[in-house]
Protein backbone atom coordinates (compact mmCIF):
# COMPACT_ATOMS: atom_id res chain seq x y z
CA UNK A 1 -10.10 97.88 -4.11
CA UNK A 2 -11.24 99.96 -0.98
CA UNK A 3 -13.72 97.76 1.05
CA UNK A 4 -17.45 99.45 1.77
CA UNK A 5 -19.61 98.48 4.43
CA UNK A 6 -22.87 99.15 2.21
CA UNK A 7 -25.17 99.34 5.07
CA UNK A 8 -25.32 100.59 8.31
CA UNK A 9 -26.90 103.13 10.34
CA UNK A 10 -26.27 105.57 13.07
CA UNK A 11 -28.94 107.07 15.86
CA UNK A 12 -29.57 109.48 18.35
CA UNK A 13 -32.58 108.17 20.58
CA UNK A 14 -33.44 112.14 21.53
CA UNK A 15 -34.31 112.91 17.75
CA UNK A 16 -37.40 110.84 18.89
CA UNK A 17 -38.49 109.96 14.92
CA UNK A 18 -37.25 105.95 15.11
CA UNK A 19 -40.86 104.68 15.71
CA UNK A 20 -40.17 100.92 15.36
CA UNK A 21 -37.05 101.63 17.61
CA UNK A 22 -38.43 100.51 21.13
CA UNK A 23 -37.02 99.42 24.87
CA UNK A 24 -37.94 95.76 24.07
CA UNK A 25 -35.40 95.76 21.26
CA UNK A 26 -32.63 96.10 24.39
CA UNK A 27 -29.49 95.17 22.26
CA UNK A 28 -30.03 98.52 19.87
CA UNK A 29 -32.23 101.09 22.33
CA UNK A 30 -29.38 103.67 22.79
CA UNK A 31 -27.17 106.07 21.08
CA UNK A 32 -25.27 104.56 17.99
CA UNK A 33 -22.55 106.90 15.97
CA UNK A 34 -19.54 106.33 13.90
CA UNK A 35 -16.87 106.14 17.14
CA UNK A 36 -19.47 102.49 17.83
CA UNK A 37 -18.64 101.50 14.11
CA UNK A 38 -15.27 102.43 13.53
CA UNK A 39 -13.63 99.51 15.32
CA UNK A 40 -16.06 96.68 13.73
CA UNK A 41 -14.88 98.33 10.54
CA UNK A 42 -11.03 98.62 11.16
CA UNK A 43 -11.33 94.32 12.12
CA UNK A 44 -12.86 93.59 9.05
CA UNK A 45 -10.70 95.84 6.89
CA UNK A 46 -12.99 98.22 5.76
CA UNK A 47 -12.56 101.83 4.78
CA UNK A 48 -16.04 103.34 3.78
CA UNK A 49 -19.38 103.03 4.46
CA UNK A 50 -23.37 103.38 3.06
CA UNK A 51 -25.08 105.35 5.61
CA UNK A 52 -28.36 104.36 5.13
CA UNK A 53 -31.49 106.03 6.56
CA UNK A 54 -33.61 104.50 9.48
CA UNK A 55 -36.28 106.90 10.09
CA UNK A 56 -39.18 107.95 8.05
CA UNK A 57 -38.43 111.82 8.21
CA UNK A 58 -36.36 114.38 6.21
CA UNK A 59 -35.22 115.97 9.00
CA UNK A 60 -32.96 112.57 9.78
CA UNK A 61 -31.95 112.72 6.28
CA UNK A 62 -30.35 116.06 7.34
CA UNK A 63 -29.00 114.69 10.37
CA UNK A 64 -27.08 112.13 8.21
CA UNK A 65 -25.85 114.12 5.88
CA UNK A 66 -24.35 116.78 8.04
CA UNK A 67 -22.78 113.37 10.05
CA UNK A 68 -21.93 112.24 6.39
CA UNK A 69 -20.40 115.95 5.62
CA UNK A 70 -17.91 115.80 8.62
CA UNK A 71 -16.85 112.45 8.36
CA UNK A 72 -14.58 110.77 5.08
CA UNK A 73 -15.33 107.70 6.17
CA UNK A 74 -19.32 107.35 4.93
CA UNK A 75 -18.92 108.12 0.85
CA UNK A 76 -22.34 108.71 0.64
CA UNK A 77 -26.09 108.78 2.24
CA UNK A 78 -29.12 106.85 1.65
CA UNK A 79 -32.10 109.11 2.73
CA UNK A 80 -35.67 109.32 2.74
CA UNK A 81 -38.42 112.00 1.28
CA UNK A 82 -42.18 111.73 1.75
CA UNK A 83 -43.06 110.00 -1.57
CA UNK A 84 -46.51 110.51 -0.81
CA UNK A 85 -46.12 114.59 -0.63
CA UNK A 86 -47.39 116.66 -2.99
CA UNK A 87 -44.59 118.27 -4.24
CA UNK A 88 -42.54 115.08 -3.80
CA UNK A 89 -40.60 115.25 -7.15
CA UNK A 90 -39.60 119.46 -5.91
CA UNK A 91 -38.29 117.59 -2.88
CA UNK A 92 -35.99 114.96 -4.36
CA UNK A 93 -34.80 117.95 -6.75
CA UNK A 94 -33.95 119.62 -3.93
CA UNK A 95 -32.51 116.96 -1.42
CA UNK A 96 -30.45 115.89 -4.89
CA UNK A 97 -28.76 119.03 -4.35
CA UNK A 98 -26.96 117.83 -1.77
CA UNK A 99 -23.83 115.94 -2.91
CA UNK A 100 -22.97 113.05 -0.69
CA UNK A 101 -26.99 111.61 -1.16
CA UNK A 102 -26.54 108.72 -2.87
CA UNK A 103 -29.94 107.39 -2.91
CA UNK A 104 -33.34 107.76 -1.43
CA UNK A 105 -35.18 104.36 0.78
CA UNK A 106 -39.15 104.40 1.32
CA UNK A 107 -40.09 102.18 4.20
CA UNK A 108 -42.09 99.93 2.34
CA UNK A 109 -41.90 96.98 4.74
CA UNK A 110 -43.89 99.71 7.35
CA UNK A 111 -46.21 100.90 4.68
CA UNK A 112 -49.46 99.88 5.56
CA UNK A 113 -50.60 99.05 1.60
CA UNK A 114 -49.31 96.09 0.04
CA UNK A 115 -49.51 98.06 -3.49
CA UNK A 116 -47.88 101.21 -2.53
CA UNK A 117 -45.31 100.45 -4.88
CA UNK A 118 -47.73 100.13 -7.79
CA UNK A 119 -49.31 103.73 -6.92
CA UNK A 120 -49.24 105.94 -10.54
CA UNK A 121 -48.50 108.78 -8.42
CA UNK A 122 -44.83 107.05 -8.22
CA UNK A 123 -43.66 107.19 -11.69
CA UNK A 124 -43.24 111.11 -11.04
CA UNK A 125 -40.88 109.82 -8.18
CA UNK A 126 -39.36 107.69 -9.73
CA UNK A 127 -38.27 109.31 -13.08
CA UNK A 128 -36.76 112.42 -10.28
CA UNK A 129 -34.64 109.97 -8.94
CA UNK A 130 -33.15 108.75 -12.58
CA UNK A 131 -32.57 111.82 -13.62
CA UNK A 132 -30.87 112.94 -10.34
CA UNK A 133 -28.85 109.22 -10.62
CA UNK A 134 -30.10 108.57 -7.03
CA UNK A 135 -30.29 104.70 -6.22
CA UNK A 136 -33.69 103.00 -5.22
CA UNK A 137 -33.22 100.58 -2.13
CA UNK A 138 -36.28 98.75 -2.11
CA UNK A 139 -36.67 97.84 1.68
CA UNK A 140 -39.40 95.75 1.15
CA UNK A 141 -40.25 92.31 2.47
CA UNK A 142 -41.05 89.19 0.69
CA UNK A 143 -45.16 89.62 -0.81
CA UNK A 144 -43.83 93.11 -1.96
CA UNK A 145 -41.14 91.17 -4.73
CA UNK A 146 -43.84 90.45 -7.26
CA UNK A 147 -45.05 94.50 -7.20
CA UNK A 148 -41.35 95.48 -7.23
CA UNK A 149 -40.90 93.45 -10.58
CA UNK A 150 -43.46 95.36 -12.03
CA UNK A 151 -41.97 99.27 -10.68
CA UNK A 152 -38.50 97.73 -11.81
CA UNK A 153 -40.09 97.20 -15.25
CA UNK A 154 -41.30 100.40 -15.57
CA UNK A 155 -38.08 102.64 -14.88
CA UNK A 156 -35.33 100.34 -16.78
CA UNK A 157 -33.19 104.23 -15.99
CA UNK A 158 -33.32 103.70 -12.44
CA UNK A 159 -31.19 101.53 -10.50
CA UNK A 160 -32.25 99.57 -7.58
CA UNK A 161 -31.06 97.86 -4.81
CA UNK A 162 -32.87 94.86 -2.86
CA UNK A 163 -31.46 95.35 0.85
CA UNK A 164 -31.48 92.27 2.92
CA UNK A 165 -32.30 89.60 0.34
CA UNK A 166 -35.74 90.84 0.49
CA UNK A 167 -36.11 89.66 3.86
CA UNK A 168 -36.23 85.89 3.53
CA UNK A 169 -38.28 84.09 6.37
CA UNK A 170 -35.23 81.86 7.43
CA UNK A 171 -36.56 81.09 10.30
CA UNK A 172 -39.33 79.21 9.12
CA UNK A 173 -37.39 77.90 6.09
CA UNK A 174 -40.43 78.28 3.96
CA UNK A 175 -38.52 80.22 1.08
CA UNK A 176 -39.91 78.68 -1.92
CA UNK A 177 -41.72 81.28 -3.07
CA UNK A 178 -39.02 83.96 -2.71
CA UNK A 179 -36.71 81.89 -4.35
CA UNK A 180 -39.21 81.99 -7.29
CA UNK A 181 -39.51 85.82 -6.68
CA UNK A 182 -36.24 86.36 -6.36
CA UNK A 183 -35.02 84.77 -9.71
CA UNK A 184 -37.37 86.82 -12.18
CA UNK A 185 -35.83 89.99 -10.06
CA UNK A 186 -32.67 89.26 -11.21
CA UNK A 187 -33.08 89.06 -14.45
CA UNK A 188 -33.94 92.57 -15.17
CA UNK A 189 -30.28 94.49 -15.50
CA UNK A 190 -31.47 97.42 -13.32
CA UNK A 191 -31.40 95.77 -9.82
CA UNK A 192 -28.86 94.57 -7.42
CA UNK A 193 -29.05 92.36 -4.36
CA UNK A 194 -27.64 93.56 -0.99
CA UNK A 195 -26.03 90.81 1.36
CA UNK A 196 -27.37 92.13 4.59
CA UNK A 197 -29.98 91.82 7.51
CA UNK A 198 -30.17 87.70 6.62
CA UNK A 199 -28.87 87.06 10.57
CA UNK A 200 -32.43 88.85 12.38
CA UNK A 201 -34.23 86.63 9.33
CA UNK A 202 -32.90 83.65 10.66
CA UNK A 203 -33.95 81.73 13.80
CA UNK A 204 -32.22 82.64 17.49
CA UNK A 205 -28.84 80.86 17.80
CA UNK A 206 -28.69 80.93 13.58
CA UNK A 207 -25.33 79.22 12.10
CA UNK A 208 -24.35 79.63 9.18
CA UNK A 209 -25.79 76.64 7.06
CA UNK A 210 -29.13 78.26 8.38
CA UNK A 211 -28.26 81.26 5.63
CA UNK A 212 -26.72 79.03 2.87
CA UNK A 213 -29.64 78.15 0.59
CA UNK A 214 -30.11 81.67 0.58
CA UNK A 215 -27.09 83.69 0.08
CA UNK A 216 -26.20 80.45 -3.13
CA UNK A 217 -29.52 80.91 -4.21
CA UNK A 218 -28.70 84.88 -4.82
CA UNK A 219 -25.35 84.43 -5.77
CA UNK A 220 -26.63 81.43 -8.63
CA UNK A 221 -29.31 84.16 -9.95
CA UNK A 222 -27.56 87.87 -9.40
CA UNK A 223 -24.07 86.61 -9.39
CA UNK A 224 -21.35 88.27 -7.43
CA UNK A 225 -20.99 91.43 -9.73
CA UNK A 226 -24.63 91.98 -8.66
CA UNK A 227 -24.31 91.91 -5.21
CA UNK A 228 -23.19 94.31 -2.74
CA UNK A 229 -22.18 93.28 1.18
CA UNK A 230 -23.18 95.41 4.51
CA UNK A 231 -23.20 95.25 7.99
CA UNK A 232 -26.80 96.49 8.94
CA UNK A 233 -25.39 97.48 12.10
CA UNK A 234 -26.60 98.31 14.32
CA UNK A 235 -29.82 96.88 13.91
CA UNK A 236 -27.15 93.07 13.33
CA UNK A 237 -26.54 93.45 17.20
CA UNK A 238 -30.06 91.89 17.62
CA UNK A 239 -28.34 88.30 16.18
CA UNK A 240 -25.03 88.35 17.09
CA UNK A 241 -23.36 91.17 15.98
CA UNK A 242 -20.98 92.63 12.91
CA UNK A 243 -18.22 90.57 14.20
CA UNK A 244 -20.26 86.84 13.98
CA UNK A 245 -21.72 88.17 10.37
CA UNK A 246 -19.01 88.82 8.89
CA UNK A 247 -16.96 85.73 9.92
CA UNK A 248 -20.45 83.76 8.12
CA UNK A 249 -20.38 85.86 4.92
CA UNK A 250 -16.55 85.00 4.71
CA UNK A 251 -17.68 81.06 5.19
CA UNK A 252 -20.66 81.61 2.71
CA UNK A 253 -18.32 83.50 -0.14
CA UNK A 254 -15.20 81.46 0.30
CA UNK A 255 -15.68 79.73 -2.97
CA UNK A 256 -15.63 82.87 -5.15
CA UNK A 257 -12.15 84.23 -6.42
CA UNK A 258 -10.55 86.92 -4.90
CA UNK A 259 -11.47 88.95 -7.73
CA UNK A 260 -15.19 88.02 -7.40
CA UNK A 261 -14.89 88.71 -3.13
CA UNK A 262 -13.68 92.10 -4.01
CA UNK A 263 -16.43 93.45 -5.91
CA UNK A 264 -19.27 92.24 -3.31
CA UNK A 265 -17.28 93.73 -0.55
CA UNK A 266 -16.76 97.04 -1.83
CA UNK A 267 -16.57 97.24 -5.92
CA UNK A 268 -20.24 97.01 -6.57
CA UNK A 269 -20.58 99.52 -3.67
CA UNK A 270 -18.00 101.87 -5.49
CA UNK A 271 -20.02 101.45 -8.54
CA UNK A 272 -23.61 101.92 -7.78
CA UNK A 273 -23.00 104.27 -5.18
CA UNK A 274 -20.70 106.21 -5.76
CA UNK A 275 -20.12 106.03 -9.91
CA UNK A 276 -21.79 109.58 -10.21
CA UNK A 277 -22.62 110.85 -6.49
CA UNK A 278 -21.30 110.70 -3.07
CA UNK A 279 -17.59 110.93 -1.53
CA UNK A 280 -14.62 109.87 -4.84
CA UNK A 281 -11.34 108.82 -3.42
CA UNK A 282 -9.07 107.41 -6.16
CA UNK A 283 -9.81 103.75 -5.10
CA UNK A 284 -13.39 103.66 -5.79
């Protein structure tokens, strides 16, 4: 089974639309493409990737796609429309044209209201991306999981993916009530969990038993053919790097079979990816 690196991104500083992007986050303020990633990928065996948007703009959408186009290494693109358009639906039928988009993310972390997610004007949005069979990737943090529950209710035809855990405040350790949040999630059948971004969650100098509760939390409620791995490079550079987070997600899944390893580390990718959309190769 071909490994897939189910999140990472790629930026060019000059296209000026990364507005959390900023010179105190040193580590990440500069040019990042696919020559950066290729050789954290070729160490850690892995021969795909989920490019996954990091701007709020359709014109970096377009920028990844055209990377996406020239490159078989990323099997598909996670973009981003302006949900809150008019004629949003006209744009997702349009951006759907466009083979190797695999899914579309709205920055709900950055959006201002709590209850975005909850806005009727969604459901239009939502019931595009079904029928297009893009994937959801709820980038949200932890107060939006109880909203999400209810917009996962409402399209049981749309699949969705919970990047980073939901963003679980490790470094406080106060994760009760994601826990809590995090278990009724799982049990509806349309949602996986991404195993990602848990390192710039986590306190400076993390180690890995700092991420444990989590990750076995996750892996006791979604189970491991519910959960997908990825890098979130660069953005992972900010604790550590790719090379630190992978060796920890190799401690923190070295129970599982090699069977159940497989799927989170590219199988799941293969399937809710790239089942209907994106870049085929005959081992996904």
């Amino acid at each position: 089974m071909m490994r897939i690196d189910a999140h990472h991104h790629v930026w060019t500083l000059a296209r000026a639309d990364y507005g959390w992007l900023t010179p105190e986050l040193a580590p990440i303020y500069r040019d990042f493409g696919l020559a950066d990633l290729a050789p954290h990928l070729a160490a850690a065996g892995i021969e795909g990737t989920i490019l996954v948007q990091a701007a709020p703009t359709e014109a970096e959408t377009a920028f990844m796609l055209d990377i996406a186009k020239g490159s078989e290494l990323v099997r598909g693109v996670v973009g981003w429309i302006d949900f809150d358009a008019d004629d949003a639906v006209a744009r997702i039928d349009a951006i759907a044209a466009r083979e190797l988009l695999v899914g579309l993310r709205p920055m709900v972390q950055d959006i201002a209201d709590d209850d975005w997610l909850l806005r009727p004007a969604l459901t239009a949005q939502c019931e595009a991306m079904a029928r297009h069979d893009l994937v959801f990737d709820a980038l949200v943090l932890p107060r939006h999981l109880p909203r999400l529950v209810q917009v996962v209710d409402r399209h049981p035809d749309l699949q969705f993916v919970l990047d980073h855990f939901g963003k679980p405040n490790l470094a406080s350790g106060d994760i009760t009530a994601w826990k809590d949040d995090v278990t009724r999630l799982a049990t509806r059948a349309n949602v996986v969990c991404k195993l990602s971004g848990l390192v710039t969650e986590a306190a400076p100098n993390w180690k890995v038993d700092d991420l444990r509760e989590a990750v076995e939390h996750v892996l006791g409620c979604f189970g491991p053919q519910r959960m997908l791995w990825g890098s979130d490079w660069p953005v992972v550079n900010l604790a550590g790097g790719y090379a630190s987070w992978f060796a920890a997600s190799e401690i923190l899944l070295a129970d599982l079979s090699a069977d159940q390893k497989a799927a989170i580390y590219g199988g799941n990718a293969a399937r809710i990816y790239l089942s209907s959309r994106g870049r085929h190769t005959s081992r996904t």
